[in-house]
Protein backbone atom coordinates (compact mmCIF):
# COMPACT_ATOMS: atom_id res chain seq x y z
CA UNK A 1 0.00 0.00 0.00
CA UNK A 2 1.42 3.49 -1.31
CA UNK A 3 0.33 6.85 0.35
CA UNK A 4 0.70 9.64 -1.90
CA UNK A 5 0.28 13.29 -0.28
CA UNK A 6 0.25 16.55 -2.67
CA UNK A 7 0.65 19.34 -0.80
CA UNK A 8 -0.16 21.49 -3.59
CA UNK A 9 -3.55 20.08 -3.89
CA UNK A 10 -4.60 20.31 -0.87
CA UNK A 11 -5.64 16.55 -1.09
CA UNK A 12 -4.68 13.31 0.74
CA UNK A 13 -5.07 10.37 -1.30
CA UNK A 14 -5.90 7.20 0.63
CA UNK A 15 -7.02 3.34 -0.16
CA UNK A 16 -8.64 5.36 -3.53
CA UNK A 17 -11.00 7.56 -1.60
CA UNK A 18 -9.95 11.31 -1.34
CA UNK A 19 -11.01 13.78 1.53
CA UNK A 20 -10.05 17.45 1.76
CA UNK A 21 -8.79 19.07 4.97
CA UNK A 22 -11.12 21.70 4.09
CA UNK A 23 -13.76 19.19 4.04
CA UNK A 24 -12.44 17.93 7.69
CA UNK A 25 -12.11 21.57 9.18
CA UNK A 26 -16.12 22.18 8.26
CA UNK A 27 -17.26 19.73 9.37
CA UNK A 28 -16.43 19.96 13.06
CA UNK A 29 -17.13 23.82 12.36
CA UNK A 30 -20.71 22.69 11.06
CA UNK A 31 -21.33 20.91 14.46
CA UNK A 32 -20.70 23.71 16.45
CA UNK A 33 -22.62 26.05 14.60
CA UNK A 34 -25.75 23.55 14.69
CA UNK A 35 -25.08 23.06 17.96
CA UNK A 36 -25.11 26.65 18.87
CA UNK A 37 -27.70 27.67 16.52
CA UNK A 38 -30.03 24.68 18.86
CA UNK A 39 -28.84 26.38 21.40
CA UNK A 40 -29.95 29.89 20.41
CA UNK A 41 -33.47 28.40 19.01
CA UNK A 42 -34.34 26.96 22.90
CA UNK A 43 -33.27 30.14 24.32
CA UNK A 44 -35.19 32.03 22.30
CA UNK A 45 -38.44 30.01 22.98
CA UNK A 46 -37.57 30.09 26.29
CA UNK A 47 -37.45 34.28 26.40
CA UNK A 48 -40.58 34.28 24.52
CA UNK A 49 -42.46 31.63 27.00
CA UNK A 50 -41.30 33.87 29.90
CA UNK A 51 -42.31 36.93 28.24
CA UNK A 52 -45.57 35.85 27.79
CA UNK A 53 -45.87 34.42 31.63
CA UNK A 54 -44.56 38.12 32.71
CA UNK A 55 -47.30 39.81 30.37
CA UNK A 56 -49.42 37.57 32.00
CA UNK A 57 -48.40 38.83 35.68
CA UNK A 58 -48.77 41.73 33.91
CA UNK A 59 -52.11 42.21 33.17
CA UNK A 60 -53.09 40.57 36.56
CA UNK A 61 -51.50 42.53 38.55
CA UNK A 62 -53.20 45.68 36.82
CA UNK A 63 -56.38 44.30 36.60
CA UNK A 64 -56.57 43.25 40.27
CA UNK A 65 -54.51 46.45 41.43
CA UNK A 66 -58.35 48.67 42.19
CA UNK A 67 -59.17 45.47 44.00
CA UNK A 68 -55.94 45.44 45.82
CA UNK A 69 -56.23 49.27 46.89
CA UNK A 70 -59.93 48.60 48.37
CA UNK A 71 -59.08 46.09 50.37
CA UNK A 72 -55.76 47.55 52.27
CA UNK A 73 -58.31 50.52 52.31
CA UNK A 74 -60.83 48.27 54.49
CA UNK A 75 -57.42 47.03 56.57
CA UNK A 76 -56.45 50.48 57.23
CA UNK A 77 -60.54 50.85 58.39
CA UNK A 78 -60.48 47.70 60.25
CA UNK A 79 -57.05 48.61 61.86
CA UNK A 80 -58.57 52.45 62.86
CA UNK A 81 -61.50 50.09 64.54
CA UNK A 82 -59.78 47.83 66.47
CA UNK A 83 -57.19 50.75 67.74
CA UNK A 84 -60.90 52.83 68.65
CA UNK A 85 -62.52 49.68 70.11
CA UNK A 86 -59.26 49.00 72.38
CA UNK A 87 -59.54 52.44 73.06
CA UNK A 88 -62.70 52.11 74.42
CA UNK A 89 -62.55 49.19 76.24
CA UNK A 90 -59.35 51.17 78.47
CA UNK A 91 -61.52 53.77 79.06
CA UNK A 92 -64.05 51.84 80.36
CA UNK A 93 -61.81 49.73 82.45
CA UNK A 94 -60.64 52.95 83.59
CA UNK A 95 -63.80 54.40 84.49
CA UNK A 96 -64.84 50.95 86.22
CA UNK A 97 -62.43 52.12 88.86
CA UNK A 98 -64.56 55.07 89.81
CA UNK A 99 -67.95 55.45 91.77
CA UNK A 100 -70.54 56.35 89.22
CA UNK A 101 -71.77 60.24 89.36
CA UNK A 102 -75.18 59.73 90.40
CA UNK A 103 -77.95 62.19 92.60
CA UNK A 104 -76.77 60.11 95.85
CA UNK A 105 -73.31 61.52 95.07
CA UNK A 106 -74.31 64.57 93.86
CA UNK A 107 -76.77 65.07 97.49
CA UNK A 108 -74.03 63.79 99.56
CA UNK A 109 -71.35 66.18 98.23
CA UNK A 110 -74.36 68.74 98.79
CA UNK A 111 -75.03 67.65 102.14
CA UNK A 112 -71.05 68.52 102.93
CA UNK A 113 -72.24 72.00 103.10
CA UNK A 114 -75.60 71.89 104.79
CA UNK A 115 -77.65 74.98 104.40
CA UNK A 116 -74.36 77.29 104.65
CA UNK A 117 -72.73 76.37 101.33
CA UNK A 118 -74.82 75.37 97.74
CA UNK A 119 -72.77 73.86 95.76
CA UNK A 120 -73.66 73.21 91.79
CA UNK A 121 -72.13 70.92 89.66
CA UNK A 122 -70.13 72.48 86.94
CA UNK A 123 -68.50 69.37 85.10
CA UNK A 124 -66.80 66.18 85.00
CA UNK A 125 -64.25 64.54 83.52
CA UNK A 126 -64.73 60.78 83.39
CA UNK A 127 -60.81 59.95 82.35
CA UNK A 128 -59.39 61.68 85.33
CA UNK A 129 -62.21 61.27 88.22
CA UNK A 130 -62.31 65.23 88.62
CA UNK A 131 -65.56 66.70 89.28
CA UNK A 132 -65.55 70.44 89.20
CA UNK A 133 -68.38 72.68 90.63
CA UNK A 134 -68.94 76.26 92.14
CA UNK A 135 -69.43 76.12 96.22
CA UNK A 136 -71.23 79.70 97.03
CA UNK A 137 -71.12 81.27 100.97
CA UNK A 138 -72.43 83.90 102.76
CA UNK A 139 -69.55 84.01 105.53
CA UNK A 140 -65.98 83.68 104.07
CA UNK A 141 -65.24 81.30 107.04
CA UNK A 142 -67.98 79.03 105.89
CA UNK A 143 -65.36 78.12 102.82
CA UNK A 144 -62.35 76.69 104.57
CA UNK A 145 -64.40 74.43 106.64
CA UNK A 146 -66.20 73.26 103.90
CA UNK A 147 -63.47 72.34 101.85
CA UNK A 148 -62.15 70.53 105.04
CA UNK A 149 -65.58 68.32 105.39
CA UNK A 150 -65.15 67.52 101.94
CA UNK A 151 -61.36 66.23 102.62
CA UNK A 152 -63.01 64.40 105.09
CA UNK A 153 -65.95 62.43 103.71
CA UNK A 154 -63.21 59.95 102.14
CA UNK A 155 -65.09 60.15 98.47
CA UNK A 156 -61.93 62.35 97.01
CA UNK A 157 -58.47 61.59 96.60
CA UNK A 158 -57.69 65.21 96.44
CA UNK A 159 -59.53 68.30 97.22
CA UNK A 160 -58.32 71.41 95.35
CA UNK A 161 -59.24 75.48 94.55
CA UNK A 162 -56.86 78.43 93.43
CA UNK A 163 -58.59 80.48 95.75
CA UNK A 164 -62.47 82.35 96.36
CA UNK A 165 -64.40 85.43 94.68
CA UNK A 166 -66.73 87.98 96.49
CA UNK A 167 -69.44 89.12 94.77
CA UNK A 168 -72.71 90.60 95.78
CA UNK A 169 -74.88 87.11 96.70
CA UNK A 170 -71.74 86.19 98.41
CA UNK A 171 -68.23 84.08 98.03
CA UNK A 172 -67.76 81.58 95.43
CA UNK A 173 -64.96 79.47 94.47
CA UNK A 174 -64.46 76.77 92.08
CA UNK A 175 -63.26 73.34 93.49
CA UNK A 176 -61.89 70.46 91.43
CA UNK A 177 -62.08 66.86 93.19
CA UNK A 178 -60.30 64.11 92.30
CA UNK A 179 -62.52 61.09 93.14
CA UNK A 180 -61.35 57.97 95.12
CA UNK A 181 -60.70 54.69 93.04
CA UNK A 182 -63.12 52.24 93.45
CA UNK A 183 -64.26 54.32 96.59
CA UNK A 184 -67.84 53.98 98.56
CA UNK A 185 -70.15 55.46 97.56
């Protein structure tokens, strides 16, 4: 068996069959390039099934986006209830722990006085236990004394006044009681 090789040809001569390097060099180039061309092709169907799932999201998210907004709306509602309801229920924990304002009170607060002072009920403030009113007197002595009798009756936790007034049907000051917790009524 004879080899021959030209070099000038470009040809290799073998057993009768004949094969060009050029032949050899496409054909692994051919591979790659189908190869990467199968590559490219499942990419690319790929990027288009993922763009369609994202224009998908898309559209849900902006059709459902009004429905979105009305409901954190009603949380933001429902939150604003619950903080008011809890709000409530403190206060009325809180005003548990005082005697309720009622005539009885009222008359026995009056009674402090007896004839010598009328007192009249000017307001009250339920998240503190102060009841305010205006105590009126004939005699200026009559006032210090009274204030004392209140101190005494046990129904305030503090008894306070910046001070009395004369005026023509007498003096008058305003006093601002701080009832006892839970006290006796």
């Amino acid at each position: 068996m004879r080899k021959e090789l030209d070099l000038r040809s470009c040809r290799r001569v073998s057993n009768g069959t004949r094969t060009g390097w050029l032949r050899a060099f496409y054909t692994p180039a051919a591979a790659l390039l189908l190869v990467g061309l199968c590559a490219a092709g499942a990419i690319g169907i790929q990027n288009r099934t993922l763009a369609r799932e994202i224009s998908a999201a898309q559209r849900w998210l902006e059709e459902t986006e009004p429905q979105y907004l009305q409901a954190e709306g009603k949380w933001a509602y429902h939150e604003a209830l619950v903080q008011r309801r809890q709000l409530t229920e403190d206060l009325t924990a809180a005003l548990a722990t005082y005697p309720a304002i009622t005539s009885g009170l009222i008359d026995r607060i009056a009674a402090v006085g007896g004839d010598r002072v009328v007192m009249t009920l000017e307001g009250w403030d339920a998240g503190t236990g102060t009841l305010s009113f205006l105590a009126r007197s004939g005699e200026v002595l009559e006032i210090p004394s009274y204030i004392q009798a209140l101190r005494e009756t046990g129904l305030f936790r503090s008894v306070e006044y910046t001070g009395y007034r004369y005026q023509q049907e007498g003096y008058s000051l305003v006093l601002h009681c701080v009832l006892e917790e839970g006290g006796e009524l």
